[in-house]
C-alpha atoms as a PDB file:
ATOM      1  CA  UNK A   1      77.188 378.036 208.750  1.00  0.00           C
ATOM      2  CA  UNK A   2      76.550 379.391 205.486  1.00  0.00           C
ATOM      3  CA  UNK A   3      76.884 376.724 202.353  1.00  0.00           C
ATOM      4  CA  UNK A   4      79.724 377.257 199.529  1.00  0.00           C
ATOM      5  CA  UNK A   5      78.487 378.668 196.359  1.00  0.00           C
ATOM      6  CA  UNK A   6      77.865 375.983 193.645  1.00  0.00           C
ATOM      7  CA  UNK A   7      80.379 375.945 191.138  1.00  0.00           C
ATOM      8  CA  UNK A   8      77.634 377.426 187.975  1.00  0.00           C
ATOM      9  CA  UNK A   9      77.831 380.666 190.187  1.00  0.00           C
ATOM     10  CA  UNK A  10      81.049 381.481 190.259  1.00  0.00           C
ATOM     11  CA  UNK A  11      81.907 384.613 187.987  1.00  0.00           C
ATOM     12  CA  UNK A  12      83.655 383.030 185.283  1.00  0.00           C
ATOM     13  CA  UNK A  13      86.125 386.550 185.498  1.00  0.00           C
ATOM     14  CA  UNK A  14      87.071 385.944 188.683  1.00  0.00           C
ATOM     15  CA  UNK A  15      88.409 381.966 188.215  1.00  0.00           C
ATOM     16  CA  UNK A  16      88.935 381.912 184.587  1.00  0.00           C
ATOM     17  CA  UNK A  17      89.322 378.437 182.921  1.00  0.00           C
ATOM     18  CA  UNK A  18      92.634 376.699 183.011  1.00  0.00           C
ATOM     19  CA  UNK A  19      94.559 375.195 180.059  1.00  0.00           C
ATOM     20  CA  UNK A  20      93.870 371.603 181.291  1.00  0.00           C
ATOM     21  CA  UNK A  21      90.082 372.734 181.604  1.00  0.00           C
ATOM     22  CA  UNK A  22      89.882 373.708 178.197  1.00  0.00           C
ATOM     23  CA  UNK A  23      91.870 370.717 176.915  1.00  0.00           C
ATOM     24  CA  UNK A  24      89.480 367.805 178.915  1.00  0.00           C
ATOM     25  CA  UNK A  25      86.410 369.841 177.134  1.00  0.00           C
ATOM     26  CA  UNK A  26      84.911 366.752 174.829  1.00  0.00           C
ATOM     27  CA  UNK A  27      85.502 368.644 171.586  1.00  0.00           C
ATOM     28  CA  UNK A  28      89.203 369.069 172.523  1.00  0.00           C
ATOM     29  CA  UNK A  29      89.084 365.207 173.630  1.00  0.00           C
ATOM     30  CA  UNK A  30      87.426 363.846 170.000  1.00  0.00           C
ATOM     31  CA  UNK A  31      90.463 366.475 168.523  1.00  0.00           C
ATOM     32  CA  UNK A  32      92.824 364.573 170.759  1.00  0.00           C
ATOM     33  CA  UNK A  33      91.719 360.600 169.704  1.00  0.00           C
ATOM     34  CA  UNK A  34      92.211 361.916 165.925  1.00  0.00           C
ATOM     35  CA  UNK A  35      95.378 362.837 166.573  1.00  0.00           C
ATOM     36  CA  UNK A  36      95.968 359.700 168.086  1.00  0.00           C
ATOM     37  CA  UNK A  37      94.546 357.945 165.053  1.00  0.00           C
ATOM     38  CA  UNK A  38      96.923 360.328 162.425  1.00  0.00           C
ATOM     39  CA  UNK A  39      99.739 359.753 165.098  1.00  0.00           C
ATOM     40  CA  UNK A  40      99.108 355.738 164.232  1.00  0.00           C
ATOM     41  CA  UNK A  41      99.168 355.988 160.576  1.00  0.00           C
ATOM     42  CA  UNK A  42     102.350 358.118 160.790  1.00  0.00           C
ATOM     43  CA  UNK A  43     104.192 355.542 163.145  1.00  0.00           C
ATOM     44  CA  UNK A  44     102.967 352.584 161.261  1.00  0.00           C
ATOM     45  CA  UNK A  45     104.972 354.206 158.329  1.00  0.00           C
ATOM     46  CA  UNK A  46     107.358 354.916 160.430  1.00  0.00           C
ATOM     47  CA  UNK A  47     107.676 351.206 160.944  1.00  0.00           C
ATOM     48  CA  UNK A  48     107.524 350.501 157.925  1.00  0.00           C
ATOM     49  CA  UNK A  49     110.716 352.582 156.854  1.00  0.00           C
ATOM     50  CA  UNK A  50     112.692 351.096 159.920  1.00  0.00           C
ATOM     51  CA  UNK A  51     111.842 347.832 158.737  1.00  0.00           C
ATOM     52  CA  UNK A  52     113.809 348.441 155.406  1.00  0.00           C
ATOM     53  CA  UNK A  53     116.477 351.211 156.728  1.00  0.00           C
ATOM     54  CA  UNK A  54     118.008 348.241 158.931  1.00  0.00           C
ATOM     55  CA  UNK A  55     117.899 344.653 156.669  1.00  0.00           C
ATOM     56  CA  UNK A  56     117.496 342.203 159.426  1.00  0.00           C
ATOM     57  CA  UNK A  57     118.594 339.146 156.750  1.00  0.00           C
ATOM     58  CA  UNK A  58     121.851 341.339 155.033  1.00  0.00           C
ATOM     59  CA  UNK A  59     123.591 339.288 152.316  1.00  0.00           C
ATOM     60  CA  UNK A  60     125.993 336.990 153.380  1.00  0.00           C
ATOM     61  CA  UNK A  61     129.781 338.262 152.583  1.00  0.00           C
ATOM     62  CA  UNK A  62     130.680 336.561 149.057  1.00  0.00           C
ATOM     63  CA  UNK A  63     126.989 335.934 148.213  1.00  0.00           C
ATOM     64  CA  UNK A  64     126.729 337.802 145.053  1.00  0.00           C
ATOM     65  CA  UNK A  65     129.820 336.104 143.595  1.00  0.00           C
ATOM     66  CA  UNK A  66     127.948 332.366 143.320  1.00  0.00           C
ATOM     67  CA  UNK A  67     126.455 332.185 139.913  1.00  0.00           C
ATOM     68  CA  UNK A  68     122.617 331.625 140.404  1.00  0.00           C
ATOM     69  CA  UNK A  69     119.792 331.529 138.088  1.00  0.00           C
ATOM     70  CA  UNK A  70     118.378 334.641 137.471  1.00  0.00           C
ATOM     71  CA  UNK A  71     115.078 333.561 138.760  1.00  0.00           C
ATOM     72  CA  UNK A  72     116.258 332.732 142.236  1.00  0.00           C
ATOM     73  CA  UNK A  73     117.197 336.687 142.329  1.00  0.00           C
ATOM     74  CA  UNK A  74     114.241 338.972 140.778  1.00  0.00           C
ATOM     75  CA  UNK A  75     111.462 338.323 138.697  1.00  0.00           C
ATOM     76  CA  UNK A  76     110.457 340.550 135.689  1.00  0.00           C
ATOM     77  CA  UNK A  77     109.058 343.462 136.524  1.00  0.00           C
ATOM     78  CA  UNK A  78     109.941 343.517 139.967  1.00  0.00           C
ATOM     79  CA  UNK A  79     113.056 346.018 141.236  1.00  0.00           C
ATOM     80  CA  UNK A  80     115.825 344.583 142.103  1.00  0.00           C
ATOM     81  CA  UNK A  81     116.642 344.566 146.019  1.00  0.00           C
ATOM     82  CA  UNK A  82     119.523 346.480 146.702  1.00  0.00           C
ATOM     83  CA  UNK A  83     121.653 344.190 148.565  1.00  0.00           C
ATOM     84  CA  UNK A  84     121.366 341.586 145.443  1.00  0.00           C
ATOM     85  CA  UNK A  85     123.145 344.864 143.081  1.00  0.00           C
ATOM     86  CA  UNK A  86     125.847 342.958 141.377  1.00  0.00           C
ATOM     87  CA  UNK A  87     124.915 339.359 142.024  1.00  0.00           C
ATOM     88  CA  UNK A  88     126.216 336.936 139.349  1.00  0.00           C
ATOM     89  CA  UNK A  89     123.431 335.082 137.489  1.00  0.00           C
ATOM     90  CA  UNK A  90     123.661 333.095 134.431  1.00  0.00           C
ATOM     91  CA  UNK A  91     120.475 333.095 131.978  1.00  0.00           C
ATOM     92  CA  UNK A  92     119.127 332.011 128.464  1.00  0.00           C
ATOM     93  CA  UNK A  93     117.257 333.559 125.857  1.00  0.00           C
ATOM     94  CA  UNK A  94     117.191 334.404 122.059  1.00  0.00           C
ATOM     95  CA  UNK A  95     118.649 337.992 120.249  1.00  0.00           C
ATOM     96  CA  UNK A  96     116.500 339.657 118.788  1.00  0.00           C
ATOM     97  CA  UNK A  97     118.494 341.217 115.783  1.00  0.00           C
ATOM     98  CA  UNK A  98     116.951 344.431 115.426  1.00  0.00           C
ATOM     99  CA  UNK A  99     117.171 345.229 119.699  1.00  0.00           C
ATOM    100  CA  UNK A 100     121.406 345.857 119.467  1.00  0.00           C
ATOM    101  CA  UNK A 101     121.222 349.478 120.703  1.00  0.00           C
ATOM    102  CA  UNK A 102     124.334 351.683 121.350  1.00  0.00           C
ATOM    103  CA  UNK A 103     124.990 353.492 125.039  1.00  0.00           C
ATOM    104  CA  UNK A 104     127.584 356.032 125.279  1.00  0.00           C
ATOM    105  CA  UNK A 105     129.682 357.571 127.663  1.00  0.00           C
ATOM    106  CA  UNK A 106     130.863 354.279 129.352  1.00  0.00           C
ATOM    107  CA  UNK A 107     134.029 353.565 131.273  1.00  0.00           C
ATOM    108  CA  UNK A 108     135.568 351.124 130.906  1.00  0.00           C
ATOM    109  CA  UNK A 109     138.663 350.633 133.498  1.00  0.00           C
ATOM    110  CA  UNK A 110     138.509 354.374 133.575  1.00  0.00           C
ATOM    111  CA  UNK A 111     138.335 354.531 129.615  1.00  0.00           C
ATOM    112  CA  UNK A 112     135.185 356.532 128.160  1.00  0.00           C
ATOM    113  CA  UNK A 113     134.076 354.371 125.338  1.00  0.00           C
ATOM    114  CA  UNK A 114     130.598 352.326 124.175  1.00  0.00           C
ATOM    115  CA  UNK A 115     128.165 349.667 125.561  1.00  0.00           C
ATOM    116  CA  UNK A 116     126.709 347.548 123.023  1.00  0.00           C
ATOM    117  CA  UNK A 117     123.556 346.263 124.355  1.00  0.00           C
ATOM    118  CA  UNK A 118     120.949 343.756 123.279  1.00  0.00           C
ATOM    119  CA  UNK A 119     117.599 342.191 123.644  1.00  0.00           C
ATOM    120  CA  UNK A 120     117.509 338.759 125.203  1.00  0.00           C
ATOM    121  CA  UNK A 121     114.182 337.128 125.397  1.00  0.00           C
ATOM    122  CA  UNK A 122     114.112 334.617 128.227  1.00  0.00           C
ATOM    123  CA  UNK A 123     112.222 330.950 127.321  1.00  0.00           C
ATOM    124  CA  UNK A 124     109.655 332.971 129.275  1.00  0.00           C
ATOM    125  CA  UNK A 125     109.050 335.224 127.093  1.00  0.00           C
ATOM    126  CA  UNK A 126     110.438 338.148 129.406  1.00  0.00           C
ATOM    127  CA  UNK A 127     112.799 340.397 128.091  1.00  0.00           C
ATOM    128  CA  UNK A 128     116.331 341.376 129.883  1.00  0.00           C
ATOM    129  CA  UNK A 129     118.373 344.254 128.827  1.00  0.00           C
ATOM    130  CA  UNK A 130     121.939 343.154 128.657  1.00  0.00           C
ATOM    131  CA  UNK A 131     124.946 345.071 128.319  1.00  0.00           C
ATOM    132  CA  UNK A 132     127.109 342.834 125.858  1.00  0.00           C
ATOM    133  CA  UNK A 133     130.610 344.923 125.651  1.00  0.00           C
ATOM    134  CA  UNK A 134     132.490 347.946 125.503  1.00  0.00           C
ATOM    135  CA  UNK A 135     133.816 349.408 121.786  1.00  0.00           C
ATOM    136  CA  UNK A 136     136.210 351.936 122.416  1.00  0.00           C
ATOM    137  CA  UNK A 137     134.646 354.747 119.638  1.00  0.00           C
ATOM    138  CA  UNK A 138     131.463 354.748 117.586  1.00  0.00           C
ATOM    139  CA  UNK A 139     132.590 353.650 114.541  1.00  0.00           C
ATOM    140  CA  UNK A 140     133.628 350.312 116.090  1.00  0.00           C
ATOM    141  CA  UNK A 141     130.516 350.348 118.371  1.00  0.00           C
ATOM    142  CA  UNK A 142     128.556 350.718 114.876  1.00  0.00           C
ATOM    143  CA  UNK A 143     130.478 347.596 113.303  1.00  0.00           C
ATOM    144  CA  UNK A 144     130.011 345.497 116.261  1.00  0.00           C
ATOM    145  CA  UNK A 145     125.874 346.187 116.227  1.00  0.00           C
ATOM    146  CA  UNK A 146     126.274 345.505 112.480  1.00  0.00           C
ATOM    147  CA  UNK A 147     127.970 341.982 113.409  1.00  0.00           C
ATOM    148  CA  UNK A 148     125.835 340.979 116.106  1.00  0.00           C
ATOM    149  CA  UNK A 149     122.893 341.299 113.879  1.00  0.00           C
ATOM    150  CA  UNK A 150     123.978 339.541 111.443  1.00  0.00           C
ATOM    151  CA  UNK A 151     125.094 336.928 113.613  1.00  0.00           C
ATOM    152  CA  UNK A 152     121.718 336.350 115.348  1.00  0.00           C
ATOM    153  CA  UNK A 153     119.706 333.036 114.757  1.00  0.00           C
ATOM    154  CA  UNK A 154     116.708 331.784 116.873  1.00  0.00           C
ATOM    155  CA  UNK A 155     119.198 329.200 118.492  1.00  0.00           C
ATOM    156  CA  UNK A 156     119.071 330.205 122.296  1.00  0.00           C
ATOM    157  CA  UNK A 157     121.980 331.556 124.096  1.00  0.00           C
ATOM    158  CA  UNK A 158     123.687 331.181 127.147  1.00  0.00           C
ATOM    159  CA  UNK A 159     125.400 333.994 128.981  1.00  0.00           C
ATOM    160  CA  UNK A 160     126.692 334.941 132.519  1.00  0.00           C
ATOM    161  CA  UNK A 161     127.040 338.134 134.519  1.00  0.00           C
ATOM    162  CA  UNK A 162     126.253 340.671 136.784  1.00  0.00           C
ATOM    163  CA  UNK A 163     122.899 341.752 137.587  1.00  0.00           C
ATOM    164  CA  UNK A 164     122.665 345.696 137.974  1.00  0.00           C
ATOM    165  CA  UNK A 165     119.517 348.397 139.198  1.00  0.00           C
ATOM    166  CA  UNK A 166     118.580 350.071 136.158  1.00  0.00           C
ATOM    167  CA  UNK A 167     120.152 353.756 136.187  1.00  0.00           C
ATOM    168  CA  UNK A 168     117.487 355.494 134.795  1.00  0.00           C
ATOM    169  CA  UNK A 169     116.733 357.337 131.963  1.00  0.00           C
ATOM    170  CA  UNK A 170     118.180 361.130 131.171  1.00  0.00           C
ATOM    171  CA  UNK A 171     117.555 363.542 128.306  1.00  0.00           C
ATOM    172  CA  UNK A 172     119.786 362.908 125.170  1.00  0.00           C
ATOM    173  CA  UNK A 173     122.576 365.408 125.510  1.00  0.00           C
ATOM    174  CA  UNK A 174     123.222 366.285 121.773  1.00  0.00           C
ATOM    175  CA  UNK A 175     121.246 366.820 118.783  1.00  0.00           C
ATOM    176  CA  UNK A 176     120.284 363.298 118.331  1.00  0.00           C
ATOM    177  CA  UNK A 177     117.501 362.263 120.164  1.00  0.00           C
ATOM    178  CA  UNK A 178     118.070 358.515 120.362  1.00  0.00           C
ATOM    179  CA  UNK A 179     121.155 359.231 122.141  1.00  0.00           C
ATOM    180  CA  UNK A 180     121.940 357.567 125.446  1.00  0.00           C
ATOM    181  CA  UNK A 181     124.094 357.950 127.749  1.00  0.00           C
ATOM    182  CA  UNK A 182     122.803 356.160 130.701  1.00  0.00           C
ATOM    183  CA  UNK A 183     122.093 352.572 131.144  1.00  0.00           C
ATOM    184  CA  UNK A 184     118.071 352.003 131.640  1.00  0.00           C
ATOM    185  CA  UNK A 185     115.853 348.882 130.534  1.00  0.00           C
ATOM    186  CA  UNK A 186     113.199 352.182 130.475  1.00  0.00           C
ATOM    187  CA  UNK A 187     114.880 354.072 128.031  1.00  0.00           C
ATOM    188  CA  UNK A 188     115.470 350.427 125.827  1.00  0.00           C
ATOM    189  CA  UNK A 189     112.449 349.725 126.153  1.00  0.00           C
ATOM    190  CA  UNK A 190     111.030 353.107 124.422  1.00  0.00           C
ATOM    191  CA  UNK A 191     113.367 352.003 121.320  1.00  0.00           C
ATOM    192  CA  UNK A 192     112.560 348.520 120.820  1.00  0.00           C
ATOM    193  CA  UNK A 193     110.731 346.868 118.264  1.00  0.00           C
ATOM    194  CA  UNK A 194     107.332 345.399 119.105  1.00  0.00           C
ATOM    195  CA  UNK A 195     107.497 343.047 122.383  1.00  0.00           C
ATOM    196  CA  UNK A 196     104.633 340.865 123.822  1.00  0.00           C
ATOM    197  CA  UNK A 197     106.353 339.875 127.529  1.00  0.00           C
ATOM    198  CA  UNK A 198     107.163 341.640 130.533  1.00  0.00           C
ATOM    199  CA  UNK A 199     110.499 343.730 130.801  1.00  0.00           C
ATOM    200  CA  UNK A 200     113.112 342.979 133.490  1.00  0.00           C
ATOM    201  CA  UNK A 201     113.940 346.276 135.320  1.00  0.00           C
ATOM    202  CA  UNK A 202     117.394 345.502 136.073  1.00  0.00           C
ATOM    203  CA  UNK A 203     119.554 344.747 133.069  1.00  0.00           C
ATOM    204  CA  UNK A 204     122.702 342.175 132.922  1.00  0.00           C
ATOM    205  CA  UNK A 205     126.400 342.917 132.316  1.00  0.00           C
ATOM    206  CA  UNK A 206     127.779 339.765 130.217  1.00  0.00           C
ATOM    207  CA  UNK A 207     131.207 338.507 130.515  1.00  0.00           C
ATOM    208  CA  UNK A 208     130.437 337.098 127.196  1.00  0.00           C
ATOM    209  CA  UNK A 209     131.916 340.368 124.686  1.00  0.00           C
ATOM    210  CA  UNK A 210     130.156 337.971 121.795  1.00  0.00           C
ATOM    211  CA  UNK A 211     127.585 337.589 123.164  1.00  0.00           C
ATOM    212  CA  UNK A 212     127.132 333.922 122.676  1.00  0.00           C
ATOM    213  CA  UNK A 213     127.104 334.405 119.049  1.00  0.00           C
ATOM    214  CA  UNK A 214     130.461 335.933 117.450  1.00  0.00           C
ATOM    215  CA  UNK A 215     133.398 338.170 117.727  1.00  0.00           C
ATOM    216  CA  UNK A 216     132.547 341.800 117.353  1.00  0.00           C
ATOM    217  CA  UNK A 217     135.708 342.733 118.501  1.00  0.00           C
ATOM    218  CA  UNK A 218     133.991 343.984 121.551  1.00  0.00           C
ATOM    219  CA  UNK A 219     136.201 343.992 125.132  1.00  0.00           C
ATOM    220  CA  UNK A 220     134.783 342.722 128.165  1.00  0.00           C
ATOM    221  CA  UNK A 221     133.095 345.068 130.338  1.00  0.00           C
ATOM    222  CA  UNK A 222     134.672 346.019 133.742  1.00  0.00           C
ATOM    223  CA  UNK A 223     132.536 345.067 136.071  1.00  0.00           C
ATOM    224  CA  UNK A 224     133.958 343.739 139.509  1.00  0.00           C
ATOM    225  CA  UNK A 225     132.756 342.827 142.793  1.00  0.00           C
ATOM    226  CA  UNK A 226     130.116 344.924 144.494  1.00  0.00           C
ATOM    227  CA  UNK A 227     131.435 346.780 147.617  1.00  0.00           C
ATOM    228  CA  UNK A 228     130.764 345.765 150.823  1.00  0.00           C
ATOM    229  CA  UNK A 229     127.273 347.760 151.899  1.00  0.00           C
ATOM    230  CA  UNK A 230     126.438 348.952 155.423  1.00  0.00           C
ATOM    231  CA  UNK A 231     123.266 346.878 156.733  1.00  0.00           C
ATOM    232  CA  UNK A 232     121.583 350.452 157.113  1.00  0.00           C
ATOM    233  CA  UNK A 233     119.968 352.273 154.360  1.00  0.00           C
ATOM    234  CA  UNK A 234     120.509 355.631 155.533  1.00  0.00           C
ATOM    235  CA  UNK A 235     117.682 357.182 153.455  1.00  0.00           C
ATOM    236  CA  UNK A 236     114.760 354.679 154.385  1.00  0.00           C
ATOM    237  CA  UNK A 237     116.165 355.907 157.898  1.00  0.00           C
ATOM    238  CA  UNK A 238     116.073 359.593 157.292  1.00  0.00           C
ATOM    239  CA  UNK A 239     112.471 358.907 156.071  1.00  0.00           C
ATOM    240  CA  UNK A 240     111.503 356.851 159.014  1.00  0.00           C
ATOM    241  CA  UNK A 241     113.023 360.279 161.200  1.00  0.00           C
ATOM    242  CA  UNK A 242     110.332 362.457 159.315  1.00  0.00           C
ATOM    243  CA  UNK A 243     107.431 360.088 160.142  1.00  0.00           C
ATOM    244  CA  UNK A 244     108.237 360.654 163.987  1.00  0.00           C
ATOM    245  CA  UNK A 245     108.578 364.421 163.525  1.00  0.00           C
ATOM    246  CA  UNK A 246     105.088 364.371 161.685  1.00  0.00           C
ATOM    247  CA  UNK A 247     103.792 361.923 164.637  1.00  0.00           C
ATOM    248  CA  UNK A 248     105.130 364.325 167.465  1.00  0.00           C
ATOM    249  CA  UNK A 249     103.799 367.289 165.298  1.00  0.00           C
ATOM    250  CA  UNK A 250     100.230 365.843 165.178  1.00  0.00           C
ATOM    251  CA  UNK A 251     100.362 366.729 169.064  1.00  0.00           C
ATOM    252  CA  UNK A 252     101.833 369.757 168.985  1.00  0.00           C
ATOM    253  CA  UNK A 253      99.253 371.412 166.135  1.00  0.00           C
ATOM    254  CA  UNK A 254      96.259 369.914 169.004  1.00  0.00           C
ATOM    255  CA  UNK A 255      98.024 371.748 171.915  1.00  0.00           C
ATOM    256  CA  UNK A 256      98.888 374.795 169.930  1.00  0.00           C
ATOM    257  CA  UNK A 257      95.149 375.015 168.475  1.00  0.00           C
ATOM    258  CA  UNK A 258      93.453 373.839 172.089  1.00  0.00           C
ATOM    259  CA  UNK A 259      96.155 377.057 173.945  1.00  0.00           C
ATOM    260  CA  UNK A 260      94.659 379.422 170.859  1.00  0.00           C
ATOM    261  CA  UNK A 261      91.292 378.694 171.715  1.00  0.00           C
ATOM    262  CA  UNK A 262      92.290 379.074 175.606  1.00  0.00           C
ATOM    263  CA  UNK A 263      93.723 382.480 175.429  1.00  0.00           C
ATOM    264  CA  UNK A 264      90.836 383.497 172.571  1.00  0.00           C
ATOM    265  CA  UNK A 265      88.564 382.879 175.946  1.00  0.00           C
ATOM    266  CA  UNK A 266      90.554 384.709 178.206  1.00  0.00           C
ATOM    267  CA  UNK A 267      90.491 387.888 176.202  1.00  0.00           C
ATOM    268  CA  UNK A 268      86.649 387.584 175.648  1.00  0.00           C
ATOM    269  CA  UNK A 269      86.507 387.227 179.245  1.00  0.00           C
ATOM    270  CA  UNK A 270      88.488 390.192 179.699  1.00  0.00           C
ATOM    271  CA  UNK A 271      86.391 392.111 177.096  1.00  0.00           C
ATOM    272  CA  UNK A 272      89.036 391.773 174.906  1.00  0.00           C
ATOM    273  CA  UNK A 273      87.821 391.466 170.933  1.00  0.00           C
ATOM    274  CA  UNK A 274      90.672 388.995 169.588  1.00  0.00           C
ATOM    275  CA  UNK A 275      90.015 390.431 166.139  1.00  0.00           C
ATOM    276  CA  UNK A 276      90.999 394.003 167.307  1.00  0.00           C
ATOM    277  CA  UNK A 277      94.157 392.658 168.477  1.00  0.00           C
ATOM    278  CA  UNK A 278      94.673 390.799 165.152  1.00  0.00           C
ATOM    279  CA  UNK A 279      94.446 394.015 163.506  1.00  0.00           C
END
């Protein structure tokens, strides 16, 4: 009875190699554990974003309306979490009279008008934007930074209000380009005399229109109750949906390269040159 061939003598035309073959080759293997290592990275991120997407401790309903001390909700420099937009705080500090800078293009109960905001300097020495109140044009927006500065002494003050996420700074829309228009600690900061603490990132709406100091004639900014917010943050979600597609694609790019190199062999096999058929 005549033996079987070994396997080294088979013509490699005849029983070409299969996909699997190919793909348990070691260089194929070693492509496969980095894969599994990028995979990792990808889903730890993934994780990551879930983690914040769905807030496992939301506020409870009503939370933001107790007054607290602003330190028992952010601390300078830090941003301020998104369920605690709107939370009440009360604070103290000093003015600084030269810091009363003028925001336009605010509402007020659906009136476009002027924020007066100031500098107050927390016993800390941190600084915290604060929106003070609402003037209705410019020339009574002017008097009322006129007043307050006036008005300042180093006695400290002591002021309520809502915390709010700073809005971020935009390009001056007129000729003057001091101008703002949107309500940003950042954009303060870049017009405020010399300062030696750290900066507060959100700022503070007052219910004080004086400001602790005197009557400006200022009105009292509108600024209610937060909404309501959904316990999912639908963007931290949509990024945790990209991490899996960029996991998932890790292992498609290794089958799609391992199949090239599969059906490059084939074609050699079949005395096929894969450039000719590139061209």
């Amino acid at each position: 009875m005549s033996q079987p061939a070994p396997l080294d003598e088979f013509d490699p035309q005849e029983f070409p190699p299969t996909l699997r073959e190919v793909m348990l080759r070691p260089r194929w293997i070693g492509m496969l554990l980095l894969c599994l290592v990028v995979a990792g990275i990808f889903a730890t991120l993934l994780q990551w974003q879930l983690s914040r997407a769905l807030a496992p401790d939301p506020v409870p309903e009503g939370a933001t309306e107790e007054v607290r001390p602003i330190a028992e909700v952010v601390d300078p420099g830090d941003y301020l979490a998104g369920p605690l937009v709107g939370q009440r705080v009360e604070v103290s500090g000093t003015w600084d009279p030269d810091d009363f800078l003028i925001v336009s293009q605010r509402l007020n109960d659906g009136v476009e008008g002027f924020w007066i905001t100031g500098r107050l300097e927390m016993e800390d020495g941190a600084s915290l934007a604060t929106a003070i109140g609402w003037a209705p044009d410019r020339d009574a927006a002017d008097a009322a930074v006129a007043e307050l500065s006036d008005a300042t002494t180093a006695e400290p003050v002591e002021l309520s209000g809502r915390l709010i996420a700073d809005e971020g700074p935009t390009p001056a829309p007129g000729d003057d380009p001091y101008e703002m228009i949107r309500m940003s600690p950042a954009a303060l900061l870049s017009q405020w005399g010399e300062i030696d603490g750290a900066v507060y990132r959100p700022f503070l709406t007052t219910t004080d229109p004086t400001g602790g100091i005197v009557d400006a004639g200022l009105d009292e900014i509108a600024a209610g109750a937060p909404a309501e917010d959904e316990s999912v943050n639908w963007l931290n979600l949509f990024y945790a949906a990209e991490w899996a597609i960029f996991a998932a694609f890790s292992f498609y790019l290794w089958y799609r390269l391992a199949k090239d190199a599969w059906e490059r062999e084939l074609e050699e096999l079949a005395g096929i040159d894969p450039d000719d058929l590139e061209e």
